[in-house]
PDB file of N, CA and C in Angstrom:
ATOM      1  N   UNK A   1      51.172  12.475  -9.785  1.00  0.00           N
ATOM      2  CA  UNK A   1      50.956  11.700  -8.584  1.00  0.00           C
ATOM      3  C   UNK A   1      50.298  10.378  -8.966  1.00  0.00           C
ATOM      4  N   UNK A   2      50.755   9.458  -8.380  1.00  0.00           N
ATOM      5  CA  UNK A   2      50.509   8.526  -8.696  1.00  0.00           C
ATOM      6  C   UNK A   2      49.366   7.447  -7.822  1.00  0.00           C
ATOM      7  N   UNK A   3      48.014   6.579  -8.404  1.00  0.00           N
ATOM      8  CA  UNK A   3      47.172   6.617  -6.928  1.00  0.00           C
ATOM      9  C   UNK A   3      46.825   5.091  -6.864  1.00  0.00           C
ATOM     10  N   UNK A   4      47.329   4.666  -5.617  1.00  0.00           N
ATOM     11  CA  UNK A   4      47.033   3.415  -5.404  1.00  0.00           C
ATOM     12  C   UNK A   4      45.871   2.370  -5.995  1.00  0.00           C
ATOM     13  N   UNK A   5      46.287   1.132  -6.607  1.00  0.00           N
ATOM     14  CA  UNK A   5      45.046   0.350  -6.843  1.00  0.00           C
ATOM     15  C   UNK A   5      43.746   0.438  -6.215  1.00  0.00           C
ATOM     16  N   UNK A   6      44.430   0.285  -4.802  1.00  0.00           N
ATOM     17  CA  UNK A   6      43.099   0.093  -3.697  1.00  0.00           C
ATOM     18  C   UNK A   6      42.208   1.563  -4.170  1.00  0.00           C
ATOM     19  N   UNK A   7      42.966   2.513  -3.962  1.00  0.00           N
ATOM     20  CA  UNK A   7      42.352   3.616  -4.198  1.00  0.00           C
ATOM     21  C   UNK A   7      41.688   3.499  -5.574  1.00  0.00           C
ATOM     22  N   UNK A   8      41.886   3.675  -6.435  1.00  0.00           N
ATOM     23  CA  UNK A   8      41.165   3.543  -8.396  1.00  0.00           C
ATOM     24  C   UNK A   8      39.841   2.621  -7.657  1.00  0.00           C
ATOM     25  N   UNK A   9      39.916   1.206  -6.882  1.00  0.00           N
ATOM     26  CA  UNK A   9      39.245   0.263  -6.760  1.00  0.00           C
ATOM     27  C   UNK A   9      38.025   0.729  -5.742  1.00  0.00           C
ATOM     28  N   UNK A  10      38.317   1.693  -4.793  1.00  0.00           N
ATOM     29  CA  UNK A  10      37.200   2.500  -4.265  1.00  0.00           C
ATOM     30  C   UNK A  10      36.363   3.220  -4.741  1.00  0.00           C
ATOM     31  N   UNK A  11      37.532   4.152  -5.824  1.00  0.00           N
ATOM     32  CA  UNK A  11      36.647   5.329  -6.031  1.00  0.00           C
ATOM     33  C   UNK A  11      35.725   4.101  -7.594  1.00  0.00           C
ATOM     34  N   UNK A  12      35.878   3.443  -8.078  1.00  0.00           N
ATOM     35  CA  UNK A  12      35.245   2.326  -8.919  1.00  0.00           C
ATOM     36  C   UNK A  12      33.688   1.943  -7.959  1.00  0.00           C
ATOM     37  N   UNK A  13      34.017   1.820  -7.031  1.00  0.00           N
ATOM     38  CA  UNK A  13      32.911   1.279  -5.872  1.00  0.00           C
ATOM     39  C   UNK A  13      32.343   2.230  -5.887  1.00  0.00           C
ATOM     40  N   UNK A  14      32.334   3.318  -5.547  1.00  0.00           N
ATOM     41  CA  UNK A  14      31.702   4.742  -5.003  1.00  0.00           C
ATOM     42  C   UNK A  14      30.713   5.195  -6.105  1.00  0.00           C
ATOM     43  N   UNK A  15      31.614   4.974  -7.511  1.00  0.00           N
ATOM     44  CA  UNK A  15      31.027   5.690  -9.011  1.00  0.00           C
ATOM     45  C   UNK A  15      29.413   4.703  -9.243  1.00  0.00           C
ATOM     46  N   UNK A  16      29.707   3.134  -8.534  1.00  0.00           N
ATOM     47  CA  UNK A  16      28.441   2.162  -8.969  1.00  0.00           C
ATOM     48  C   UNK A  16      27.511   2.693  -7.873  1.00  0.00           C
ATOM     49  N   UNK A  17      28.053   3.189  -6.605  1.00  0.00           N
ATOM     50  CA  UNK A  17      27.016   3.116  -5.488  1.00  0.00           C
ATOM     51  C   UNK A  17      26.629   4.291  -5.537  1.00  0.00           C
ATOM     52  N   UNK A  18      27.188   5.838  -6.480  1.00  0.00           N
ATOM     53  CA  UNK A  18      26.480   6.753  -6.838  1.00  0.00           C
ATOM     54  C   UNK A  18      25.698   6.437  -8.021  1.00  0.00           C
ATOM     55  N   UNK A  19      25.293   5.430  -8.836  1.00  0.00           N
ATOM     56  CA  UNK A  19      25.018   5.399  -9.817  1.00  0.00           C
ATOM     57  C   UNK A  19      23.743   4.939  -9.764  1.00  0.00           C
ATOM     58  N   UNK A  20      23.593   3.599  -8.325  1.00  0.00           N
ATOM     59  CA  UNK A  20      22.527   3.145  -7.918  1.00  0.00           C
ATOM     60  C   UNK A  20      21.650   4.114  -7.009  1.00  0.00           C
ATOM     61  N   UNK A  21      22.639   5.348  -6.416  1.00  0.00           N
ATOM     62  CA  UNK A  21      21.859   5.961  -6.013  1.00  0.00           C
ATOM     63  C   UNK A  21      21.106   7.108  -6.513  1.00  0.00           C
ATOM     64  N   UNK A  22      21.995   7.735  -8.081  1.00  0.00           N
ATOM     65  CA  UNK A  22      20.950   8.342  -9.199  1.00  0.00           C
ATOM     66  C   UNK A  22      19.707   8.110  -9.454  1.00  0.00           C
ATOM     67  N   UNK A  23      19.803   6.595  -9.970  1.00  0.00           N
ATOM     68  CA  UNK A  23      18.725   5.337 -10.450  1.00  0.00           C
ATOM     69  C   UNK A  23      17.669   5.921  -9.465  1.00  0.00           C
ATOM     70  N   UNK A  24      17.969   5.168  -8.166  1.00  0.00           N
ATOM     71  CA  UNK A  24      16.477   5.349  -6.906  1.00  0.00           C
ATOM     72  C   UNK A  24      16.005   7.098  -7.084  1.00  0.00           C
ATOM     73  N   UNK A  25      16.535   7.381  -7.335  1.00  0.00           N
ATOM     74  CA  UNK A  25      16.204   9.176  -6.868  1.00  0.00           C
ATOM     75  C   UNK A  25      15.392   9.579  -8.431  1.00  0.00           C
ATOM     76  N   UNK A  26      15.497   8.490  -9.652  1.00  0.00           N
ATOM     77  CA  UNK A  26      14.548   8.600 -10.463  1.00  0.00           C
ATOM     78  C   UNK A  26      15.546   9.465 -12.091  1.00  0.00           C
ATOM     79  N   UNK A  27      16.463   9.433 -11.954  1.00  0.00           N
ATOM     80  CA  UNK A  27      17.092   9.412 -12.877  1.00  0.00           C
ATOM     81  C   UNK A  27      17.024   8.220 -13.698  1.00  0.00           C
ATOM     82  N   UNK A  28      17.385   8.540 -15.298  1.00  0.00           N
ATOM     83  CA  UNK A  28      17.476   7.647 -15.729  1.00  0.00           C
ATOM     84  C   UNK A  28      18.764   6.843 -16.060  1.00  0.00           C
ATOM     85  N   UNK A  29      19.338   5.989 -16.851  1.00  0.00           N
ATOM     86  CA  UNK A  29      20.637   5.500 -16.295  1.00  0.00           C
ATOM     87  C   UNK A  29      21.681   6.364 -16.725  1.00  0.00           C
ATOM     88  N   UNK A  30      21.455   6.732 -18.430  1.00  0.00           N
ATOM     89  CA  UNK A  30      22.464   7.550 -18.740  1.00  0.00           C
ATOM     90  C   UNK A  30      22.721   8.815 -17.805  1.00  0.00           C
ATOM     91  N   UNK A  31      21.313  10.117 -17.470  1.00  0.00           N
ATOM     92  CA  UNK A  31      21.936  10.902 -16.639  1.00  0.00           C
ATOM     93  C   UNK A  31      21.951  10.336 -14.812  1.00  0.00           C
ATOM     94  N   UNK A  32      21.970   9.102 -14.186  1.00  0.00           N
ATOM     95  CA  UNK A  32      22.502   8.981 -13.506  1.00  0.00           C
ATOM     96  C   UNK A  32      24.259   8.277 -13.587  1.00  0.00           C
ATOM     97  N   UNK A  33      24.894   7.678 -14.964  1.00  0.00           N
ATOM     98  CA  UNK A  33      25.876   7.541 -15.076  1.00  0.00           C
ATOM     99  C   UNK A  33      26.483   8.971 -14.734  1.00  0.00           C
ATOM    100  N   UNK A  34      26.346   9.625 -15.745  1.00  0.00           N
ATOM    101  CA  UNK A  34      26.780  10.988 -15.949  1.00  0.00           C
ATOM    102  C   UNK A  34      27.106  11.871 -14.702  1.00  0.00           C
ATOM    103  N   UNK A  35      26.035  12.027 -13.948  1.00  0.00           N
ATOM    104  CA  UNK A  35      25.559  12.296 -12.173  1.00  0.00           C
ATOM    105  C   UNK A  35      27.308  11.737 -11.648  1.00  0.00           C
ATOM    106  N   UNK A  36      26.840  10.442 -11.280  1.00  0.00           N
ATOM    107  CA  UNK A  36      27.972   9.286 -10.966  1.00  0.00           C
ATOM    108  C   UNK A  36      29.630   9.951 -11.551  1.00  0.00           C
ATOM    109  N   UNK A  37      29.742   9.981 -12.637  1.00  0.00           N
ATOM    110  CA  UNK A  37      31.033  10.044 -13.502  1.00  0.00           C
ATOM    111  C   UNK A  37      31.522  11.655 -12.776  1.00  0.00           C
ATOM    112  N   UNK A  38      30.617  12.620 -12.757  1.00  0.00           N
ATOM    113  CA  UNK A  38      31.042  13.705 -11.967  1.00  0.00           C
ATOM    114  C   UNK A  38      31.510  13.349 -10.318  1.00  0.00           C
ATOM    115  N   UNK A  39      30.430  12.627 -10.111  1.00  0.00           N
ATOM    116  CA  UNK A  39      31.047  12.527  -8.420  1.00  0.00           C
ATOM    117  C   UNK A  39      32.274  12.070  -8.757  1.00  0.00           C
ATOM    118  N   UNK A  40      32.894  10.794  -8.771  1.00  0.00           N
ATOM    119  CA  UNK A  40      34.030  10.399  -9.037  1.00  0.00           C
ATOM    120  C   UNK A  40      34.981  11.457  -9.647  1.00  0.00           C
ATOM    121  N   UNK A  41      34.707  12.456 -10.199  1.00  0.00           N
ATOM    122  CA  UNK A  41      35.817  13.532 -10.921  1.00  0.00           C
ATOM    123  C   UNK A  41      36.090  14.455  -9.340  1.00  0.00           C
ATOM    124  N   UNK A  42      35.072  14.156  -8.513  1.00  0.00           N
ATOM    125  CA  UNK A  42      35.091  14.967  -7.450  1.00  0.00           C
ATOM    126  C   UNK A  42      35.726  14.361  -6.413  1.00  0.00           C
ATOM    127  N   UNK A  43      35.674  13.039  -6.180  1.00  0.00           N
ATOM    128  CA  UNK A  43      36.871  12.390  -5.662  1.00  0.00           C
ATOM    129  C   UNK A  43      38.129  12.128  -5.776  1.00  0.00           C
ATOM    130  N   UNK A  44      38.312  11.844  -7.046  1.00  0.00           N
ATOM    131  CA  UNK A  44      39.557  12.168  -7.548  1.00  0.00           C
ATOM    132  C   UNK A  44      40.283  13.338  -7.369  1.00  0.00           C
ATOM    133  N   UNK A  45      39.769  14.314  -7.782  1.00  0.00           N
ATOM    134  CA  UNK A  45      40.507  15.562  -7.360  1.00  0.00           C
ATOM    135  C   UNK A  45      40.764  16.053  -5.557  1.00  0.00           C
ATOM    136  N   UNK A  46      39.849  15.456  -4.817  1.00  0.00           N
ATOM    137  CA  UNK A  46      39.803  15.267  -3.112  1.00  0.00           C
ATOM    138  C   UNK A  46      41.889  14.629  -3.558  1.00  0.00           C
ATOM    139  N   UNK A  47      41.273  13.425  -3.931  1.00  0.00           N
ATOM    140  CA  UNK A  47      42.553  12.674  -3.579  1.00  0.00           C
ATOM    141  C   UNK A  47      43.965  13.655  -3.883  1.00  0.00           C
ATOM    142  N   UNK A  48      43.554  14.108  -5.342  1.00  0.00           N
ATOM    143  CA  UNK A  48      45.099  14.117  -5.983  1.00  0.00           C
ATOM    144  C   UNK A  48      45.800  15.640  -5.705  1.00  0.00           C
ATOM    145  N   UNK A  49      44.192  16.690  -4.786  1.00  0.00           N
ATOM    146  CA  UNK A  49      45.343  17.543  -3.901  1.00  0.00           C
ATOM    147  C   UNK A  49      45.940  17.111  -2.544  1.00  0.00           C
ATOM    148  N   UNK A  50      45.334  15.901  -2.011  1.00  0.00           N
ATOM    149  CA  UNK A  50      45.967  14.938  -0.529  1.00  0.00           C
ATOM    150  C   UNK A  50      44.961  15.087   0.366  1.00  0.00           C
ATOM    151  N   UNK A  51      43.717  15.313  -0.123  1.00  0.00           N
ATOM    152  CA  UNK A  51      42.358  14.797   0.907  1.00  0.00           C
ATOM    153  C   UNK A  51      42.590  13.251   1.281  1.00  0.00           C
ATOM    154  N   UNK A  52      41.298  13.278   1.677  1.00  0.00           N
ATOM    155  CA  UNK A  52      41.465  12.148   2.375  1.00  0.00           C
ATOM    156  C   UNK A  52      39.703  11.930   1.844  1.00  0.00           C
ATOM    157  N   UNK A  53      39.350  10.730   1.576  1.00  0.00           N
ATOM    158  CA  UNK A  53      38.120  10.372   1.405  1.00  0.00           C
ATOM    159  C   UNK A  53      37.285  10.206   3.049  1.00  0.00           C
ATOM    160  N   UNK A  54      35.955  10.407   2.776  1.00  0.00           N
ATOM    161  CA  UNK A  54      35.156  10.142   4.154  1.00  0.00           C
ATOM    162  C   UNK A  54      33.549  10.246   3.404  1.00  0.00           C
ATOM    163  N   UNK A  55      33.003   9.806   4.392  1.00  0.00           N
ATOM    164  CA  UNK A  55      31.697   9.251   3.840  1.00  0.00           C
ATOM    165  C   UNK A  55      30.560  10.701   3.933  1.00  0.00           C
ATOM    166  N   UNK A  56      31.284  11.529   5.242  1.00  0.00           N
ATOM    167  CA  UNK A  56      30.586  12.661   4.511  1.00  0.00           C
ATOM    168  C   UNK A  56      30.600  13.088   3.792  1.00  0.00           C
ATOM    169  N   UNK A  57      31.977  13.367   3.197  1.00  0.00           N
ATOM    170  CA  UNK A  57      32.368  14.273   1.837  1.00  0.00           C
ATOM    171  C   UNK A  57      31.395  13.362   0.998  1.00  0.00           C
ATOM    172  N   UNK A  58      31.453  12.350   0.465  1.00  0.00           N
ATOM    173  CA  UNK A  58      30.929  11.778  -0.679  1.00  0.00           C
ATOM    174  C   UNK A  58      29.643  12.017  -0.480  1.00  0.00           C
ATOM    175  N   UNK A  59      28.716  11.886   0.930  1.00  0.00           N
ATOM    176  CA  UNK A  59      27.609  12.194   1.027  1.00  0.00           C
ATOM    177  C   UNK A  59      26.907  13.419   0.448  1.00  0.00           C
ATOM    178  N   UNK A  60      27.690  14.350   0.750  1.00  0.00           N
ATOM    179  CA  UNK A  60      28.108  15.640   0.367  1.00  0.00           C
ATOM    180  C   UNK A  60      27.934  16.360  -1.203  1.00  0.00           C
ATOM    181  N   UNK A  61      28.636  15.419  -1.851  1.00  0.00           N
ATOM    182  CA  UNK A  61      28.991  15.338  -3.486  1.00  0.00           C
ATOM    183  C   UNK A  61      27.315  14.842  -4.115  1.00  0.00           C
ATOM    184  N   UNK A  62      27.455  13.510  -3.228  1.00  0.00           N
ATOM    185  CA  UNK A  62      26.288  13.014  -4.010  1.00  0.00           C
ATOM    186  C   UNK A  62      25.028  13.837  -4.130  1.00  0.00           C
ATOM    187  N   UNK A  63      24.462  14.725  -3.001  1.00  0.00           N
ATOM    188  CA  UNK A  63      23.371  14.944  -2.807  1.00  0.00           C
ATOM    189  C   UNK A  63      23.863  16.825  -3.735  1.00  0.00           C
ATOM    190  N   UNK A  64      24.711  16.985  -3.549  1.00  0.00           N
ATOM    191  CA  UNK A  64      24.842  18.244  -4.264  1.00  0.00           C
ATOM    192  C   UNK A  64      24.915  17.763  -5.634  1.00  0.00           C
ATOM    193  N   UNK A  65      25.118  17.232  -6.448  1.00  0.00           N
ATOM    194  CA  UNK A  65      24.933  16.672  -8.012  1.00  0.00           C
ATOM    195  C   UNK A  65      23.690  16.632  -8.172  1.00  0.00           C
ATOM    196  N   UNK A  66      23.026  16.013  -7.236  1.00  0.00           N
ATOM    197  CA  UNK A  66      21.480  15.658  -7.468  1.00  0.00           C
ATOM    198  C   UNK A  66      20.803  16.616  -7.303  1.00  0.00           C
ATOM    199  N   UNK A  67      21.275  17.914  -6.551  1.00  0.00           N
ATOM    200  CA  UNK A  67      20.084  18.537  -6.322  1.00  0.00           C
ATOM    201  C   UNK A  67      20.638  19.921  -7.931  1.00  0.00           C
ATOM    202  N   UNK A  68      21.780  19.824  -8.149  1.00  0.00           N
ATOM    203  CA  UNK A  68      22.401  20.812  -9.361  1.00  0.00           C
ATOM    204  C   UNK A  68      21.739  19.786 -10.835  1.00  0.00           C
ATOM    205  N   UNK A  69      21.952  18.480 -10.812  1.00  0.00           N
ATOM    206  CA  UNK A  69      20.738  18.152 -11.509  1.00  0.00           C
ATOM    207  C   UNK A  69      19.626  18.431 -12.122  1.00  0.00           C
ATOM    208  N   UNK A  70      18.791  18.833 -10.398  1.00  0.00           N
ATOM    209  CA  UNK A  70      17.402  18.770 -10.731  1.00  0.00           C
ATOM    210  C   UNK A  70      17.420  20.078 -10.895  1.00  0.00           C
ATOM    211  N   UNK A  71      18.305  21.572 -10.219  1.00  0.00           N
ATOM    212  CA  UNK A  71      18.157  22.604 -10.611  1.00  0.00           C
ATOM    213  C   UNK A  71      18.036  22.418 -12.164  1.00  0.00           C
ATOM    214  N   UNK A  72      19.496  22.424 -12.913  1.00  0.00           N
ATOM    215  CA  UNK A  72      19.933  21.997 -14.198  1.00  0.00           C
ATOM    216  C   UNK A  72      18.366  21.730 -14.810  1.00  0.00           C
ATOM    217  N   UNK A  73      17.861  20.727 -14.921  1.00  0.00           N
ATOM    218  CA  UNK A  73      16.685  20.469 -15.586  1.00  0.00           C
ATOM    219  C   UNK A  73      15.575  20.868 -15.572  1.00  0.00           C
ATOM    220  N   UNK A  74      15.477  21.774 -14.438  1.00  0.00           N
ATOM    221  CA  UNK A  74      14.184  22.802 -14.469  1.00  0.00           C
ATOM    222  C   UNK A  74      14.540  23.927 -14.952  1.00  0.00           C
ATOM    223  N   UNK A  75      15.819  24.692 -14.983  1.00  0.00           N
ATOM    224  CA  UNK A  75      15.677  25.667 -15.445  1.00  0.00           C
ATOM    225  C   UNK A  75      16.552  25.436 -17.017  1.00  0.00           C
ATOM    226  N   UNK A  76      16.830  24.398 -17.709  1.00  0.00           N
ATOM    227  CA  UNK A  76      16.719  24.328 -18.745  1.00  0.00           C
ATOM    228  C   UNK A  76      15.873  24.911 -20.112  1.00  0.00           C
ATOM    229  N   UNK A  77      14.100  25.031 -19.405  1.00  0.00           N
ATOM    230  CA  UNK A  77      13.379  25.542 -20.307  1.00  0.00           C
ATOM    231  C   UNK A  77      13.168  26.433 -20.611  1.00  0.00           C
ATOM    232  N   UNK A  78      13.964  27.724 -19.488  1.00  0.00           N
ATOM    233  CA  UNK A  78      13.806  28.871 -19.614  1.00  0.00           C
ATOM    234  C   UNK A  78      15.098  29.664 -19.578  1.00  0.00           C
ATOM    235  N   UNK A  79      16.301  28.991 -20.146  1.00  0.00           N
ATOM    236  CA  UNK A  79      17.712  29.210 -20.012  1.00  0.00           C
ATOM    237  C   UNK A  79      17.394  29.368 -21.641  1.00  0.00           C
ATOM    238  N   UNK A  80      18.383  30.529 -22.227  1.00  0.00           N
ATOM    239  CA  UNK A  80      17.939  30.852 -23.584  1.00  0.00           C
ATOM    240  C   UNK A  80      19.326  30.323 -24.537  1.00  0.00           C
ATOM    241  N   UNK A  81      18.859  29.669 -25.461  1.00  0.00           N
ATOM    242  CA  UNK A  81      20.275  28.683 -26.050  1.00  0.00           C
ATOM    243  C   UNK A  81      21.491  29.399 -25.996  1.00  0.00           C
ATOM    244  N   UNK A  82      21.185  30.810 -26.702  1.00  0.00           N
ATOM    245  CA  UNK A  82      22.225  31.861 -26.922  1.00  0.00           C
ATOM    246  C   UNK A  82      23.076  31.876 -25.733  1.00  0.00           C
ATOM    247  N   UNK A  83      22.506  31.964 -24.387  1.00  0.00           N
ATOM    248  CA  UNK A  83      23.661  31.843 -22.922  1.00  0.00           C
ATOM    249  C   UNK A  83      24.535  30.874 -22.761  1.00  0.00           C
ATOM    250  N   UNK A  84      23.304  29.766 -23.202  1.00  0.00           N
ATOM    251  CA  UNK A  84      23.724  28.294 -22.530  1.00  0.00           C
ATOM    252  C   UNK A  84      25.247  28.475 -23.920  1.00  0.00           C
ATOM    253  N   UNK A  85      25.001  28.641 -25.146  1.00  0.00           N
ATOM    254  CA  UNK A  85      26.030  28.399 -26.052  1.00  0.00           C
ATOM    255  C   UNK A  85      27.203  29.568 -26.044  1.00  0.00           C
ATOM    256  N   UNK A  86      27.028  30.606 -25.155  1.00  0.00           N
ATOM    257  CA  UNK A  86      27.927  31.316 -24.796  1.00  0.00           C
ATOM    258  C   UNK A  86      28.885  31.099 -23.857  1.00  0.00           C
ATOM    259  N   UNK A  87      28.261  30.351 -22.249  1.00  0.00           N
ATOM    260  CA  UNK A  87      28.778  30.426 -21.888  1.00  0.00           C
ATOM    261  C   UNK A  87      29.377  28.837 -21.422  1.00  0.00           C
ATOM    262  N   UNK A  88      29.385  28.149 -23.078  1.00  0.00           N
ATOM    263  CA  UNK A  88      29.833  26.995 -22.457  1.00  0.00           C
ATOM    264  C   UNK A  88      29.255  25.838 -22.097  1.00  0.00           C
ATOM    265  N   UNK A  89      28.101  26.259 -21.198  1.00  0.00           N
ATOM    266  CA  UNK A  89      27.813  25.764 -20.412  1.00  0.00           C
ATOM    267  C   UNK A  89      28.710  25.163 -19.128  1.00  0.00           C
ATOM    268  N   UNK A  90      29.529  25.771 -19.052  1.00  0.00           N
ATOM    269  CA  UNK A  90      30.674  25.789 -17.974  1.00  0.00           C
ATOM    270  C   UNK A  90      29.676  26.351 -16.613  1.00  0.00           C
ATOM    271  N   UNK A  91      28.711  27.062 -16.402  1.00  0.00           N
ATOM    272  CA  UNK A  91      28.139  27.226 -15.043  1.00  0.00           C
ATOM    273  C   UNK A  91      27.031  26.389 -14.621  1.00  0.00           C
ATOM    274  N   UNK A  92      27.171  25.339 -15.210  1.00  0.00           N
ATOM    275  CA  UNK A  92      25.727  23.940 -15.008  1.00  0.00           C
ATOM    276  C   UNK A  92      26.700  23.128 -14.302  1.00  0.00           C
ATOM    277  N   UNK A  93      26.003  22.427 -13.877  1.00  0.00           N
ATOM    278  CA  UNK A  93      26.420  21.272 -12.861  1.00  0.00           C
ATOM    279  C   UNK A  93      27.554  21.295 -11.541  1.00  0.00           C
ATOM    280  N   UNK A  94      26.909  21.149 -10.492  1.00  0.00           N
ATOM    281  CA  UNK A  94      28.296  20.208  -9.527  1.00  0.00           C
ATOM    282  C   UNK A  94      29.277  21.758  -9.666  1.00  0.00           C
ATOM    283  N   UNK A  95      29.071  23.163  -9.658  1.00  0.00           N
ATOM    284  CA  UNK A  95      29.957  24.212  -9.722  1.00  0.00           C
ATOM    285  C   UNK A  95      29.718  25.107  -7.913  1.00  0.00           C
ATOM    286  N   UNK A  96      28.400  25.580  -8.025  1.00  0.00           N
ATOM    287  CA  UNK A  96      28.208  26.644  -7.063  1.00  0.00           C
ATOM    288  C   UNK A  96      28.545  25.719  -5.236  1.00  0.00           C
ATOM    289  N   UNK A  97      28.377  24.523  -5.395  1.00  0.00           N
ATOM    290  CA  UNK A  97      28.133  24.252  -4.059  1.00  0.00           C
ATOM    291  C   UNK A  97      29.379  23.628  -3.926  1.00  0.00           C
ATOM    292  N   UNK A  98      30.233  23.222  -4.634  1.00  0.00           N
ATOM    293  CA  UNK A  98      31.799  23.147  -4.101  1.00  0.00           C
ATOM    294  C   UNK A  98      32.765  24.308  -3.797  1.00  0.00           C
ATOM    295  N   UNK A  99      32.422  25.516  -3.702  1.00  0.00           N
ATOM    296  CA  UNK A  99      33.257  26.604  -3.511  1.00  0.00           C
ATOM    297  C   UNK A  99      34.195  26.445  -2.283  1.00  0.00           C
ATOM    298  N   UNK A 100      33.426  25.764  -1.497  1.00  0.00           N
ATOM    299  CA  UNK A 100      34.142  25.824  -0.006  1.00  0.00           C
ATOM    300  C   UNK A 100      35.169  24.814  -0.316  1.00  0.00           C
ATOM    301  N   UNK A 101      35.630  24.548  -1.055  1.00  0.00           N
ATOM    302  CA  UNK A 101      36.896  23.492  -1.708  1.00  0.00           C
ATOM    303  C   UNK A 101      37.982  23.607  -0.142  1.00  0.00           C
ATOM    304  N   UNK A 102      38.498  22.526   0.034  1.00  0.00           N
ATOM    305  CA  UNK A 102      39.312  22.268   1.071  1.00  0.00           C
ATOM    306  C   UNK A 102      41.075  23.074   0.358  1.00  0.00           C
TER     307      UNK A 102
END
């Protein structure tokens, strides 16, 4: 599928205005890029099964990254390498609170 300029040129907009909104919330830039680079993987995929973008959804995305984030980094210290390197780390980030997938 193929996705309109305008479209690439939004979700481009969205990735800086999640990025500035990492930043304020006290991230630093790399893990608010990172933060950011997921939302956008999360728009993209909205699009390319035939969502439709809206400002809740993104609202949505953003504040669920941030708060899987801050989970993510608190329980980092007591997550034991052996799991984390078992399982990937495929169950960190931006996973549990998208289930309700459209």
């Amino acid at each position: 599928m193929e996705i309109a300029k305008e479209m690439l040129d939004t979700l481009e907009q969205l990735f800086h205005q999640a990025k500035r909104f990492f930043q304020r919330k006290g991230l630093n830039e790399q893990d608010a890029e990172d933060c950011a680079a997921e939302v956008r993987l999360h728009l993209l995929k909205l699009i390319l099964r035939g969502g439709t973008l809206s400002n809740t959804y993104f609202q949505r995305v953003l504040h669920g990254c941030l708060s899987d984030f801050i989970e993510q980094t608190q329980s980092l210290s007591i997550l034991p390498l052996e799991y984390a390197d078992l399982h990937g780390g495929t169950h960190l980030r931006c996973r549990h609170w998208l289930s309700w997938r459209h």
